[in-house]
PDB file of N, CA and C in Angstrom:
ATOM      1  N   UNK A   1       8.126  11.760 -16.250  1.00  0.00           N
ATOM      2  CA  UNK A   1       6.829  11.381 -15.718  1.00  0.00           C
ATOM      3  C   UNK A   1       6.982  10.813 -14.312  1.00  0.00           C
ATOM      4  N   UNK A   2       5.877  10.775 -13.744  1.00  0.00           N
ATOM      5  CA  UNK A   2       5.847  10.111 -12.071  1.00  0.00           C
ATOM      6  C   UNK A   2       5.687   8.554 -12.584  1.00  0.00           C
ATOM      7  N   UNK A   3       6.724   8.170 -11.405  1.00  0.00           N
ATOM      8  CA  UNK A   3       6.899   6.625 -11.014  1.00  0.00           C
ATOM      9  C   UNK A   3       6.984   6.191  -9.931  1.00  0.00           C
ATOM     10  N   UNK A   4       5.761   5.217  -9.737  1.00  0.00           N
ATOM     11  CA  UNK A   4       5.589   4.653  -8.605  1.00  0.00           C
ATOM     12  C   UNK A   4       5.979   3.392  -8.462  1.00  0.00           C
ATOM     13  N   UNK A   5       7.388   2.814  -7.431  1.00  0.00           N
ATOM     14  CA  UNK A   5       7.804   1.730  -7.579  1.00  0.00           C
ATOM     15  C   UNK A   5       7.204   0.824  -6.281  1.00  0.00           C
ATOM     16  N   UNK A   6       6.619  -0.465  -6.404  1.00  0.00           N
ATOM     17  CA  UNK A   6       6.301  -1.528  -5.549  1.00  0.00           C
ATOM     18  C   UNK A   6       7.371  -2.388  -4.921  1.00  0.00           C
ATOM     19  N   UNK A   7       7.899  -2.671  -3.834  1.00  0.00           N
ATOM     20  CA  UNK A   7       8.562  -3.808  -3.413  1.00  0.00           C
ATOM     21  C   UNK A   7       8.140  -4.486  -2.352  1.00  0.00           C
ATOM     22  N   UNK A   8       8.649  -5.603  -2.137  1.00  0.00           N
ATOM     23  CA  UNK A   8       8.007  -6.551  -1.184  1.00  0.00           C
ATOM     24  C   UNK A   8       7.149  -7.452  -0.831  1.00  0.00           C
ATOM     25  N   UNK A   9       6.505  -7.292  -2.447  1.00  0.00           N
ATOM     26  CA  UNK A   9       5.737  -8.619  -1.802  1.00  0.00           C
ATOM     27  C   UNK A   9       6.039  -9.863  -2.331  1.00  0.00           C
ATOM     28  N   UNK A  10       5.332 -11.296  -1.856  1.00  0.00           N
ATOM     29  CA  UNK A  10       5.360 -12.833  -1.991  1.00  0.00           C
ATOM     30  C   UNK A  10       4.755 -13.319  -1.449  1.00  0.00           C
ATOM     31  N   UNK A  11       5.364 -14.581  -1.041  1.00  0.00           N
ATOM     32  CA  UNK A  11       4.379 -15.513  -0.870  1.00  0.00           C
ATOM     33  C   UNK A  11       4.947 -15.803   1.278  1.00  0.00           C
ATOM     34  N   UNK A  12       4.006 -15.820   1.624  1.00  0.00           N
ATOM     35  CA  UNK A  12       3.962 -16.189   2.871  1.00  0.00           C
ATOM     36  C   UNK A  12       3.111 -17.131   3.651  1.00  0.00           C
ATOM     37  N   UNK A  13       3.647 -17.691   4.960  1.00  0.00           N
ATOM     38  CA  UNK A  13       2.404 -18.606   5.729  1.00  0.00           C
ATOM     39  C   UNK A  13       1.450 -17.416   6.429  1.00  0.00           C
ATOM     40  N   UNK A  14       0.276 -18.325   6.510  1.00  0.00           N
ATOM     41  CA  UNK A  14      -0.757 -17.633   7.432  1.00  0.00           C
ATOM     42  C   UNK A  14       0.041 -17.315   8.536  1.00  0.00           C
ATOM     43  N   UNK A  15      -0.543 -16.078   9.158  1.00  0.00           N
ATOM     44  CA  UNK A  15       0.250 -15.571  10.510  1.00  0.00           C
ATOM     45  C   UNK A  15       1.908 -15.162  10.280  1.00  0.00           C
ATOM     46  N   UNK A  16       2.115 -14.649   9.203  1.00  0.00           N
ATOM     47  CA  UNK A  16       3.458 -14.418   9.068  1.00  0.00           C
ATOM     48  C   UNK A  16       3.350 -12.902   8.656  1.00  0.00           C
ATOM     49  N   UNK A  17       4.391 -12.456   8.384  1.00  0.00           N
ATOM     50  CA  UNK A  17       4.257 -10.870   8.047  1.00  0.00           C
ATOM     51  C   UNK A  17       4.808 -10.569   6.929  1.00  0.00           C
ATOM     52  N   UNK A  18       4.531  -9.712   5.956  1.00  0.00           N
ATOM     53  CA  UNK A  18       5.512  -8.958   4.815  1.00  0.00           C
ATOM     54  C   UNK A  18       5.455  -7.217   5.056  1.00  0.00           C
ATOM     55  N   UNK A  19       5.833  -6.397   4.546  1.00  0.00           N
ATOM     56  CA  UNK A  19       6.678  -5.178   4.267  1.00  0.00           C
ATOM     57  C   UNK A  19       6.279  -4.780   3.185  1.00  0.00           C
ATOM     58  N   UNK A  20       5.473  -3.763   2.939  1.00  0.00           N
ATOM     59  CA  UNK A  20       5.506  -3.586   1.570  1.00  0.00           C
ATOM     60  C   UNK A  20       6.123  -1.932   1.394  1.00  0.00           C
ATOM     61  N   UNK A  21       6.796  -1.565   0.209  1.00  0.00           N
ATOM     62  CA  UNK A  21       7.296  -0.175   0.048  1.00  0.00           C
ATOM     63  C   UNK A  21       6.800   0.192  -0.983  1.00  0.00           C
ATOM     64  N   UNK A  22       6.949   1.357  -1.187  1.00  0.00           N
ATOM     65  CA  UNK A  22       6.513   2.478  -2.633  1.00  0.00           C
ATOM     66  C   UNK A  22       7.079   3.603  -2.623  1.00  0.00           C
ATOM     67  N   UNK A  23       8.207   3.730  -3.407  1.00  0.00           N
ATOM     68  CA  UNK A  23       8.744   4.975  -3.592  1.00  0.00           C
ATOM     69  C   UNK A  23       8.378   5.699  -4.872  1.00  0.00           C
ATOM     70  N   UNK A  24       8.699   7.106  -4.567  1.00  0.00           N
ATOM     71  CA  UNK A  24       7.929   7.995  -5.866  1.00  0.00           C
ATOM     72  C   UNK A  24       8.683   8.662  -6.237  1.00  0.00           C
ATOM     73  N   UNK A  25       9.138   8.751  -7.828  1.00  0.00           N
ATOM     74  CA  UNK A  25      10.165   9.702  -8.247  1.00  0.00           C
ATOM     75  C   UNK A  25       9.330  10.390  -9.251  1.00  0.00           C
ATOM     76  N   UNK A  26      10.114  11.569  -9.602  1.00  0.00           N
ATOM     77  CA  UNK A  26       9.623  12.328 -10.811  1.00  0.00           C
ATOM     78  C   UNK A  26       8.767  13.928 -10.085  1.00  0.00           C
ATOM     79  N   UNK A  27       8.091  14.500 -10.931  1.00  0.00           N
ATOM     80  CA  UNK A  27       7.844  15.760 -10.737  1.00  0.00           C
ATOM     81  C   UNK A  27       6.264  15.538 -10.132  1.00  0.00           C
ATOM     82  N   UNK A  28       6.917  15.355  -8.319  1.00  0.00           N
ATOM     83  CA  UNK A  28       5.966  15.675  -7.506  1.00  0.00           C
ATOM     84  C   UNK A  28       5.894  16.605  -6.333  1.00  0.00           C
ATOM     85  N   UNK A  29       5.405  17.755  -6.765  1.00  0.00           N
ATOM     86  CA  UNK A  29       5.885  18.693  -5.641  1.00  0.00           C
ATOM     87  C   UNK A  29       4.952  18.902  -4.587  1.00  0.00           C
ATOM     88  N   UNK A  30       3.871  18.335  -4.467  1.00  0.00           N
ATOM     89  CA  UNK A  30       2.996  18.073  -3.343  1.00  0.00           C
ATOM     90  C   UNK A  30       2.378  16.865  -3.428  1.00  0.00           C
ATOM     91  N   UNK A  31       2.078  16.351  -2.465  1.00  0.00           N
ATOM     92  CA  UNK A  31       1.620  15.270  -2.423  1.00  0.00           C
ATOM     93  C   UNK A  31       0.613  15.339  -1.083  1.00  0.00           C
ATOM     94  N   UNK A  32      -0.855  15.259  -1.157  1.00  0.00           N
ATOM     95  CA  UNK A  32      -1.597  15.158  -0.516  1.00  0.00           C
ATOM     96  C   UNK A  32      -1.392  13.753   0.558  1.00  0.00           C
ATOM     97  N   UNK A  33      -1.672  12.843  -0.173  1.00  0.00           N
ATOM     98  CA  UNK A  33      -2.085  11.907   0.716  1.00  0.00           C
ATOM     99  C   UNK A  33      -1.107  10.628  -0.062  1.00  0.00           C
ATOM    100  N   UNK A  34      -0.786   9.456   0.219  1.00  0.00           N
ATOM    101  CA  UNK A  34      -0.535   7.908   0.191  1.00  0.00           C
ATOM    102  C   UNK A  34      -0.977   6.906   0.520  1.00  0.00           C
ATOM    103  N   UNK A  35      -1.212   6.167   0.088  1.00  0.00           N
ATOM    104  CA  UNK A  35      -2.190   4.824   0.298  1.00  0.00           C
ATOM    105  C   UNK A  35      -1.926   3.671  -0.609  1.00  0.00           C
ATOM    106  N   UNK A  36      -2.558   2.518   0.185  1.00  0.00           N
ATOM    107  CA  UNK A  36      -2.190   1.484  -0.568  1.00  0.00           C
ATOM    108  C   UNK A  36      -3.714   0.588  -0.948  1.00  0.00           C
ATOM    109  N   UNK A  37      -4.073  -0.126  -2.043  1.00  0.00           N
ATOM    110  CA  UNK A  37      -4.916  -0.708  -2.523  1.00  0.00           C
ATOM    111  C   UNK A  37      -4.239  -2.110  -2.525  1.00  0.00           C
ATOM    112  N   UNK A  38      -6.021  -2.824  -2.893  1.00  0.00           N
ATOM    113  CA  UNK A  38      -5.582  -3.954  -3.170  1.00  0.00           C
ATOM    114  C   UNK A  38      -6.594  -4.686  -3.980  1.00  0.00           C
ATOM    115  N   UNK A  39      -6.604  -5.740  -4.624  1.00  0.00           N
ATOM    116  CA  UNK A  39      -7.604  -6.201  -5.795  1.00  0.00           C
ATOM    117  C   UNK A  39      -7.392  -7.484  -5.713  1.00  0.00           C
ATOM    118  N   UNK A  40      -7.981  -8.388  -5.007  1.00  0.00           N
ATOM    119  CA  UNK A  40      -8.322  -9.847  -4.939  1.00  0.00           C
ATOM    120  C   UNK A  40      -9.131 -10.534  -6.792  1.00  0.00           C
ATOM    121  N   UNK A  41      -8.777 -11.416  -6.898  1.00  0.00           N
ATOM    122  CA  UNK A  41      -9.530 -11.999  -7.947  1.00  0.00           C
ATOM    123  C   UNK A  41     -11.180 -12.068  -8.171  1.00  0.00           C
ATOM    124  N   UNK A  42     -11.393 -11.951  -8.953  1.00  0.00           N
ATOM    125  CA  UNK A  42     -13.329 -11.640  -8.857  1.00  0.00           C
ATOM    126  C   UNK A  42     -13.919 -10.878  -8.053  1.00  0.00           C
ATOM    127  N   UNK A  43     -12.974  -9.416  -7.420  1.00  0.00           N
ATOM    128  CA  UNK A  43     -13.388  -8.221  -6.268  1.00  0.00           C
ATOM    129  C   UNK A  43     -13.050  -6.890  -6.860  1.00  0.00           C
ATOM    130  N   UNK A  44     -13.518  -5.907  -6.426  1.00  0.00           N
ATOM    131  CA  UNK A  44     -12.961  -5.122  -6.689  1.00  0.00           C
ATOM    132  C   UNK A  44     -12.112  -4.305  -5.921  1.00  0.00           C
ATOM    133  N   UNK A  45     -11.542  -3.342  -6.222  1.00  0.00           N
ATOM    134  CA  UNK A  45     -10.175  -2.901  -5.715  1.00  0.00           C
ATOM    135  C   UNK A  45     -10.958  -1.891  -4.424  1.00  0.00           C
ATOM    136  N   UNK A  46      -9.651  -2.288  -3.436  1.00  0.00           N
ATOM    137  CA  UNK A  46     -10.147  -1.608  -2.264  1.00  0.00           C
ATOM    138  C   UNK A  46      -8.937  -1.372  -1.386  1.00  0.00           C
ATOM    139  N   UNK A  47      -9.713   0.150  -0.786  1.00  0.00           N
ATOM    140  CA  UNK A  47      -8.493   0.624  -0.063  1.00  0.00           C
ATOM    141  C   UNK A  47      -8.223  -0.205   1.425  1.00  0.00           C
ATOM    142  N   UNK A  48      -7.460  -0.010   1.260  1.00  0.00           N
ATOM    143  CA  UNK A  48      -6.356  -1.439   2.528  1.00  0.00           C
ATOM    144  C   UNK A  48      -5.992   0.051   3.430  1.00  0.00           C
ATOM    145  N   UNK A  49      -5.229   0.950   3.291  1.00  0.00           N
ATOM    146  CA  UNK A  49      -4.789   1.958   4.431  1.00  0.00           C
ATOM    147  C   UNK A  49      -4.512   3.355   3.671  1.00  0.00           C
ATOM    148  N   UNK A  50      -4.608   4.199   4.305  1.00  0.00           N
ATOM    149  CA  UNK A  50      -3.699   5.296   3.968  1.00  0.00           C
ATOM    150  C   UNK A  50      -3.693   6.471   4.820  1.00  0.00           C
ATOM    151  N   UNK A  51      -2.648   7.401   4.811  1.00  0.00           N
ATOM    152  CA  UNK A  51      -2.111   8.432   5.307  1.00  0.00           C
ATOM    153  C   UNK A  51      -1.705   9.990   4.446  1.00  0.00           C
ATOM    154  N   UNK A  52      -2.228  10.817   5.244  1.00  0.00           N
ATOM    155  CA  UNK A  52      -2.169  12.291   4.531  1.00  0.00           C
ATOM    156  C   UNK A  52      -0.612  12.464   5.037  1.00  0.00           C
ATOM    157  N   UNK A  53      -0.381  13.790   4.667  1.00  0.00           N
ATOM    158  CA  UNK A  53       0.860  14.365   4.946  1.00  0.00           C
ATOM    159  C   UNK A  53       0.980  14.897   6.413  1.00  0.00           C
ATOM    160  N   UNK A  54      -0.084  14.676   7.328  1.00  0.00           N
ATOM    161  CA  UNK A  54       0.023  15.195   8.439  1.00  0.00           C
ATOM    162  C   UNK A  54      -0.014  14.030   9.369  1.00  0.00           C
ATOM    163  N   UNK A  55       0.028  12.867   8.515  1.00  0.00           N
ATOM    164  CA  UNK A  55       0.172  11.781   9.843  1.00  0.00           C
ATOM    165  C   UNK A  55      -0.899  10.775   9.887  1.00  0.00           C
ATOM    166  N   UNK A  56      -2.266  11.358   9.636  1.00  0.00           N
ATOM    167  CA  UNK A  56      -3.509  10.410   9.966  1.00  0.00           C
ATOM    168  C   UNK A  56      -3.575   9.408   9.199  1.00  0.00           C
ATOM    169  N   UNK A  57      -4.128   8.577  10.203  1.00  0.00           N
ATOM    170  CA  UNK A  57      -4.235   6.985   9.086  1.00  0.00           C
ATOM    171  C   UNK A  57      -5.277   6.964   9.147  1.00  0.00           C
ATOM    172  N   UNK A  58      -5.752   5.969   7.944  1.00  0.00           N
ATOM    173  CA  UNK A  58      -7.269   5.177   7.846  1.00  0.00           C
ATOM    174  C   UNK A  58      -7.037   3.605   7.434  1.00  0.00           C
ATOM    175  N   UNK A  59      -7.862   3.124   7.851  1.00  0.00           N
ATOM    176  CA  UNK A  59      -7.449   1.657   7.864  1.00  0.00           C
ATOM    177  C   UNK A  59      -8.887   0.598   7.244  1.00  0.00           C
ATOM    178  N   UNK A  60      -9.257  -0.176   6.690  1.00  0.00           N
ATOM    179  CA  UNK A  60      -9.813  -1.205   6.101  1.00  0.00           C
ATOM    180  C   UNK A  60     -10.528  -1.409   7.526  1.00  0.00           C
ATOM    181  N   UNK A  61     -11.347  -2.070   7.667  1.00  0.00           N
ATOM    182  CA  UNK A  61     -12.150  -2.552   9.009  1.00  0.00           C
ATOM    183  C   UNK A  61     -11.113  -4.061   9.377  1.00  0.00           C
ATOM    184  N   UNK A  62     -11.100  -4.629   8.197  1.00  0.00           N
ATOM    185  CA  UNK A  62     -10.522  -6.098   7.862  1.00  0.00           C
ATOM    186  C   UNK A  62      -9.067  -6.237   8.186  1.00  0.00           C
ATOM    187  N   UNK A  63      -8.496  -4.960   8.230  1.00  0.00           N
ATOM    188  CA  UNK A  63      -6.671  -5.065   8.212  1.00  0.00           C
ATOM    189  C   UNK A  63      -6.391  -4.117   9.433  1.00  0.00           C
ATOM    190  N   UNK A  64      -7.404  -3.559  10.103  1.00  0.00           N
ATOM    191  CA  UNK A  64      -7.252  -2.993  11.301  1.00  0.00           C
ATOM    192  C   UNK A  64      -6.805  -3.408  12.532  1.00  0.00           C
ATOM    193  N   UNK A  65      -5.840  -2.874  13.456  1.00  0.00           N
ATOM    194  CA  UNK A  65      -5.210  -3.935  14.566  1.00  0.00           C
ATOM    195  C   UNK A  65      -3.833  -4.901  13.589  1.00  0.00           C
ATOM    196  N   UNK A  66      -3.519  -5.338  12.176  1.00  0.00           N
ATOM    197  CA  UNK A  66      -3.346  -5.799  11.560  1.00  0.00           C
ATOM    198  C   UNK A  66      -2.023  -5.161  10.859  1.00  0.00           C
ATOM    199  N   UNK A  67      -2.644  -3.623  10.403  1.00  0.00           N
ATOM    200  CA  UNK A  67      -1.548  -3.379   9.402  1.00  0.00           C
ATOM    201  C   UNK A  67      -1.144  -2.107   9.962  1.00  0.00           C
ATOM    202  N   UNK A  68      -0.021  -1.770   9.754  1.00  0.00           N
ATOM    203  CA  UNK A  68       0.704  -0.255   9.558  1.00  0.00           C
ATOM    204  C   UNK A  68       0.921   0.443   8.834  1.00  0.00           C
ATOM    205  N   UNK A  69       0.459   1.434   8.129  1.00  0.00           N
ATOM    206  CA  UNK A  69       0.979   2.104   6.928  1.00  0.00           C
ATOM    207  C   UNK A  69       2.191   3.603   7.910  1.00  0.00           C
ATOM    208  N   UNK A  70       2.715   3.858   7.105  1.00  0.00           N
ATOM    209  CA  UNK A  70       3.996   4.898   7.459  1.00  0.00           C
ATOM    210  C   UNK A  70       4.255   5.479   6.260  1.00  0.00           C
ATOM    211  N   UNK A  71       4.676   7.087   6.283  1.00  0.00           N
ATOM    212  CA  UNK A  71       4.744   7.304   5.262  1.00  0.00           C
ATOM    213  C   UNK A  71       6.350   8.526   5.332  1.00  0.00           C
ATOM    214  N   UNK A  72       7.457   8.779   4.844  1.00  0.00           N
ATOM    215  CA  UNK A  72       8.577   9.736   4.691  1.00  0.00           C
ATOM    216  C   UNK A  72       8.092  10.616   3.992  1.00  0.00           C
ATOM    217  N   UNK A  73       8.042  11.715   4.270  1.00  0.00           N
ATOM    218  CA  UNK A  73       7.493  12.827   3.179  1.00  0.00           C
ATOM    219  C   UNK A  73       8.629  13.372   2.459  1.00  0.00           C
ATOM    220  N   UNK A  74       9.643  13.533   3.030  1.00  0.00           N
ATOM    221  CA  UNK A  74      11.276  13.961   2.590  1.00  0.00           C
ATOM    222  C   UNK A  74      11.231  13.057   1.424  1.00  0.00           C
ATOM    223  N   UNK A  75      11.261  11.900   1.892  1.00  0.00           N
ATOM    224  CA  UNK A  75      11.466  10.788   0.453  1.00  0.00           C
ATOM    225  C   UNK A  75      10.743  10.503  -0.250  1.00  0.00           C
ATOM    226  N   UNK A  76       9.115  10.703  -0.171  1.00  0.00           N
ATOM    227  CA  UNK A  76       7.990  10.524  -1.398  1.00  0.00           C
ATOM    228  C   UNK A  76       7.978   9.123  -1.333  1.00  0.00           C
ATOM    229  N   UNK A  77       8.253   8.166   0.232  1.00  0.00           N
ATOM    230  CA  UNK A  77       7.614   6.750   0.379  1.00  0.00           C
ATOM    231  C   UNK A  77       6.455   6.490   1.133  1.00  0.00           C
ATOM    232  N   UNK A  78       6.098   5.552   0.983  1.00  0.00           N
ATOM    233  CA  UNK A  78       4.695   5.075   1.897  1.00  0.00           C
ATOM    234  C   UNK A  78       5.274   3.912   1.998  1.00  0.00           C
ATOM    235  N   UNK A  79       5.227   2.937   3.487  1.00  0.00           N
ATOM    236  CA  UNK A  79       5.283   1.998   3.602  1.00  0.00           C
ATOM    237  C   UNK A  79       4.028   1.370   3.992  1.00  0.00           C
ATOM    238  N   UNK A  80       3.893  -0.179   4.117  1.00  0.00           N
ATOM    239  CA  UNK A  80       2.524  -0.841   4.412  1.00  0.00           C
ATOM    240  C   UNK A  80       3.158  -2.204   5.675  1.00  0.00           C
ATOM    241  N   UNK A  81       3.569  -2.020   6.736  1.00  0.00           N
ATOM    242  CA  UNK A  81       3.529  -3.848   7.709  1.00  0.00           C
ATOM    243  C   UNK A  81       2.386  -4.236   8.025  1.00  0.00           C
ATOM    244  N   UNK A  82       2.851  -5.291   7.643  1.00  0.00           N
ATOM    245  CA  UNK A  82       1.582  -6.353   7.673  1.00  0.00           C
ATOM    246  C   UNK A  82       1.766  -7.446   7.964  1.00  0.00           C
ATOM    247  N   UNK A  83       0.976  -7.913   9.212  1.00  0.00           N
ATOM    248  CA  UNK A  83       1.299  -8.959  10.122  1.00  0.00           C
ATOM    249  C   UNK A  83       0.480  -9.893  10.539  1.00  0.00           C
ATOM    250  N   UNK A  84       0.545 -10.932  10.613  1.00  0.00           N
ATOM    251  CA  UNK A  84      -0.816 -11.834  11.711  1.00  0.00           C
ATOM    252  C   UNK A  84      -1.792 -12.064   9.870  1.00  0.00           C
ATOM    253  N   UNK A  85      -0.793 -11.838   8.941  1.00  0.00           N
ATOM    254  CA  UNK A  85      -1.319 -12.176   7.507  1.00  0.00           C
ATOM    255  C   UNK A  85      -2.316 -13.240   7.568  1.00  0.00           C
ATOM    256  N   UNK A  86      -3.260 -13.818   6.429  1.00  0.00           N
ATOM    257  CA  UNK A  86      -4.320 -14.759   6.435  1.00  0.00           C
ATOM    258  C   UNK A  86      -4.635 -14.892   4.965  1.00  0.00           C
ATOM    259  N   UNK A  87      -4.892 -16.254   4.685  1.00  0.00           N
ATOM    260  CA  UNK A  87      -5.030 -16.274   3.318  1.00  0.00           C
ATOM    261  C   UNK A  87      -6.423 -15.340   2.339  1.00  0.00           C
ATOM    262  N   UNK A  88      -6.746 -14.610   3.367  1.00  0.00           N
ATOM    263  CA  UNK A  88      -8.112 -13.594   2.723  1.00  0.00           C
ATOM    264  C   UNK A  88      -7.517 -12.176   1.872  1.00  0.00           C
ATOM    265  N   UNK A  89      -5.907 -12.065   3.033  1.00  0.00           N
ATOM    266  CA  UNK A  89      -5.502 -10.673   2.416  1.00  0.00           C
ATOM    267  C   UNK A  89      -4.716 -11.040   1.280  1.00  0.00           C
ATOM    268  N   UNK A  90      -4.350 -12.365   0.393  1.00  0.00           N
ATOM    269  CA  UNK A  90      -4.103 -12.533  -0.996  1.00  0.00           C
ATOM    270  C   UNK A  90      -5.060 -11.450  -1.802  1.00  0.00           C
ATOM    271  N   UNK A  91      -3.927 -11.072  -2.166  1.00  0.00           N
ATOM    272  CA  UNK A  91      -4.157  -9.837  -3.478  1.00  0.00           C
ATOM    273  C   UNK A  91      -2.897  -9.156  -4.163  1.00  0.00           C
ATOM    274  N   UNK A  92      -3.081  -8.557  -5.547  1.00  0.00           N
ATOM    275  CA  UNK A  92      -2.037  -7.401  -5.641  1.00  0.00           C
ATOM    276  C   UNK A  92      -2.849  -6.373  -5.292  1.00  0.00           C
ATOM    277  N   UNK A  93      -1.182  -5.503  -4.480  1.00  0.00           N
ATOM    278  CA  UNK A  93      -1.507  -4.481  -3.783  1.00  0.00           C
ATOM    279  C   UNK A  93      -0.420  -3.741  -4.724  1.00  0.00           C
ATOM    280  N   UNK A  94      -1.667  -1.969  -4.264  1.00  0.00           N
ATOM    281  CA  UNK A  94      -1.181  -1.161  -5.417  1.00  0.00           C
ATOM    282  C   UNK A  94      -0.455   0.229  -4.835  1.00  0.00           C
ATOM    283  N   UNK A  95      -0.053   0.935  -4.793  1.00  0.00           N
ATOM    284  CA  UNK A  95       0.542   1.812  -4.375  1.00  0.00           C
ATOM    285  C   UNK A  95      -0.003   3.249  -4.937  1.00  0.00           C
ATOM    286  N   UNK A  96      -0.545   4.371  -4.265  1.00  0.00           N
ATOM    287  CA  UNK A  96      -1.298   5.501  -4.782  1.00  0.00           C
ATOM    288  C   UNK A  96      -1.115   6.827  -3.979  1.00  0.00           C
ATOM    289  N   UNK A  97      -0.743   7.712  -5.006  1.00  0.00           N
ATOM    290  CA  UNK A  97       0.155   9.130  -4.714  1.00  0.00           C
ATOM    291  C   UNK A  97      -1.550  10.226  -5.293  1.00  0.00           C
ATOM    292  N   UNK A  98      -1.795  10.649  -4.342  1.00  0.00           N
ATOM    293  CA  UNK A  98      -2.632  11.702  -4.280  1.00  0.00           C
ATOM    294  C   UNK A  98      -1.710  12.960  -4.491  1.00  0.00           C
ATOM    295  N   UNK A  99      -2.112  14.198  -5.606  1.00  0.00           N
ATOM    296  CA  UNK A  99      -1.312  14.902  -5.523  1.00  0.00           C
ATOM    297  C   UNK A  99      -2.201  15.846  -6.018  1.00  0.00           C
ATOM    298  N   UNK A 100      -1.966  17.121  -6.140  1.00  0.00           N
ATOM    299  CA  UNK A 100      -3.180  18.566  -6.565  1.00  0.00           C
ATOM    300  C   UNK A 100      -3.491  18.392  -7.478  1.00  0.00           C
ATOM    301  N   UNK A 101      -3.439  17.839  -8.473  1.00  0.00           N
ATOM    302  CA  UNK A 101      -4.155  17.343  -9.865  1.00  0.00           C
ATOM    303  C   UNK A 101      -4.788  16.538 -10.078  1.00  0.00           C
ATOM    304  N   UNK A 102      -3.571  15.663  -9.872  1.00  0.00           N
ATOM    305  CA  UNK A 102      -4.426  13.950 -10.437  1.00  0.00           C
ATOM    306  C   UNK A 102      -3.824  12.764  -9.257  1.00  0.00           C
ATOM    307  N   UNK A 103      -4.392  11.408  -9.328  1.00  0.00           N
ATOM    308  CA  UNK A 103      -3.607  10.725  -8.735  1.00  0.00           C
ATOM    309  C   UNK A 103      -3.110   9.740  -9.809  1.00  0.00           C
ATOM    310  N   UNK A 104      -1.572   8.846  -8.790  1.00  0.00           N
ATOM    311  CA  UNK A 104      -0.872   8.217  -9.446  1.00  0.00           C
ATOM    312  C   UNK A 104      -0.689   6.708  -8.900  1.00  0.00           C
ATOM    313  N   UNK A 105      -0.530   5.801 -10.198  1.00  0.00           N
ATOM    314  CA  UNK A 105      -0.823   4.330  -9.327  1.00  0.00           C
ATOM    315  C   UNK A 105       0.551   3.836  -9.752  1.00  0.00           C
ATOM    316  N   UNK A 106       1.088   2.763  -8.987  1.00  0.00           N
ATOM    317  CA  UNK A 106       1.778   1.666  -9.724  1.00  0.00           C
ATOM    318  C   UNK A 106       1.662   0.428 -10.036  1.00  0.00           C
ATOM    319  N   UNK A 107       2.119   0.067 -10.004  1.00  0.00           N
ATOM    320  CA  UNK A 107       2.032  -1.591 -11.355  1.00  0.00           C
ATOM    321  C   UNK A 107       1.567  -2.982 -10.690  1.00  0.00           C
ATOM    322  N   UNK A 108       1.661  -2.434  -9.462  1.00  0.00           N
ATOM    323  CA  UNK A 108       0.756  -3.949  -8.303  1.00  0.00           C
ATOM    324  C   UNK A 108       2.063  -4.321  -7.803  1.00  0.00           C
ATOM    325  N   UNK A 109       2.143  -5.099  -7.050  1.00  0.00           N
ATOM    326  CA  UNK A 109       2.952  -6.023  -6.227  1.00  0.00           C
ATOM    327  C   UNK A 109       2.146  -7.147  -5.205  1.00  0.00           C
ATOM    328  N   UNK A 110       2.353  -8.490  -6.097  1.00  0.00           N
ATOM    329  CA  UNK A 110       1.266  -9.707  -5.367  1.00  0.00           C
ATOM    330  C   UNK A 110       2.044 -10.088  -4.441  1.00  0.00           C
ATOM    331  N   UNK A 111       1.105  -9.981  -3.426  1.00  0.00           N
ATOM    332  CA  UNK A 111       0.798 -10.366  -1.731  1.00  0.00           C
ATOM    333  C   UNK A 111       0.167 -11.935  -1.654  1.00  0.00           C
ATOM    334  N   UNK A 112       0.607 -13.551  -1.653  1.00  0.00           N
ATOM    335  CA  UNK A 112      -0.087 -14.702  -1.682  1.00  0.00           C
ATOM    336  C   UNK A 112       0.306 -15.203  -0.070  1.00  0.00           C
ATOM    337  N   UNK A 113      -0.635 -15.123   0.655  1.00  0.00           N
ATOM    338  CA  UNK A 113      -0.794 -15.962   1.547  1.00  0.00           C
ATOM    339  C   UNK A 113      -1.778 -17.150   1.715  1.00  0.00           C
ATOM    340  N   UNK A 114      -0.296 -18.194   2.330  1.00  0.00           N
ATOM    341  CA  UNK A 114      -0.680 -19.895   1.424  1.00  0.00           C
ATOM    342  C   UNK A 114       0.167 -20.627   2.537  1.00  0.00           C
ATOM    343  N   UNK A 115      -0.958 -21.903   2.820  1.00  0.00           N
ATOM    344  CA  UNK A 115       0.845 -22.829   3.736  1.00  0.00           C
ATOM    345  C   UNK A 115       1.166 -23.519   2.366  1.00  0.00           C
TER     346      UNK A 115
END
């Protein structure tokens, strides 16, 4: 089966930065697009960035100027930098593989920004 693994996140000060990764193993032989979500407490889940296979990004209004998404197509990763952090972008963030069928999520990875 497809597995989508999260790393990188914790706990940080306001104005500091984290890294987030997502690698994808298993039987994916196309992959449209990558992106990353995110789900604050009492909100609902919302897309933070993402990138097709040709490069284009889309970005949150809120994390714009803010974040980077990048994505390896060779390797089936998406990365997310994220910088100039603020205690608003506390959330788990989710990792999501668009592919000709269906899409695929993984398991969250919490993002707490806190002094």
């Amino acid at each position: 089966q497809v597995q989508l693994v999260e790393s990188g996140g914790g706990l940080v000060q306001p104005g500091g930065s984290l890294r987030l990764s997502c690698a994808a193993s298993g039987s994916i032989f196309s992959i449209y697009a990558m992106g990353w979500y995110r789900q604050a407490p009492g909100k609902q889940r919302e897309l933070v960035a993402s990138i097709i296979r040709g490069g284009d990004t889309n970005y949150a209004d809120s994390v714009k100027g803010r974040f980077t998404i990048s994505r390896d197509n060779a390797k089936n990763t998406v990365s997310l930098q994220m910088n100039s952090l603020k205690p608003e972008d506390t959330a788990v963030y989710y990792c999501n593989v668009q592919g000709p069928i269906r899409a695929y999520w993984g398991q969250g990875t919490q993002v707490i920004v806190s002094s």
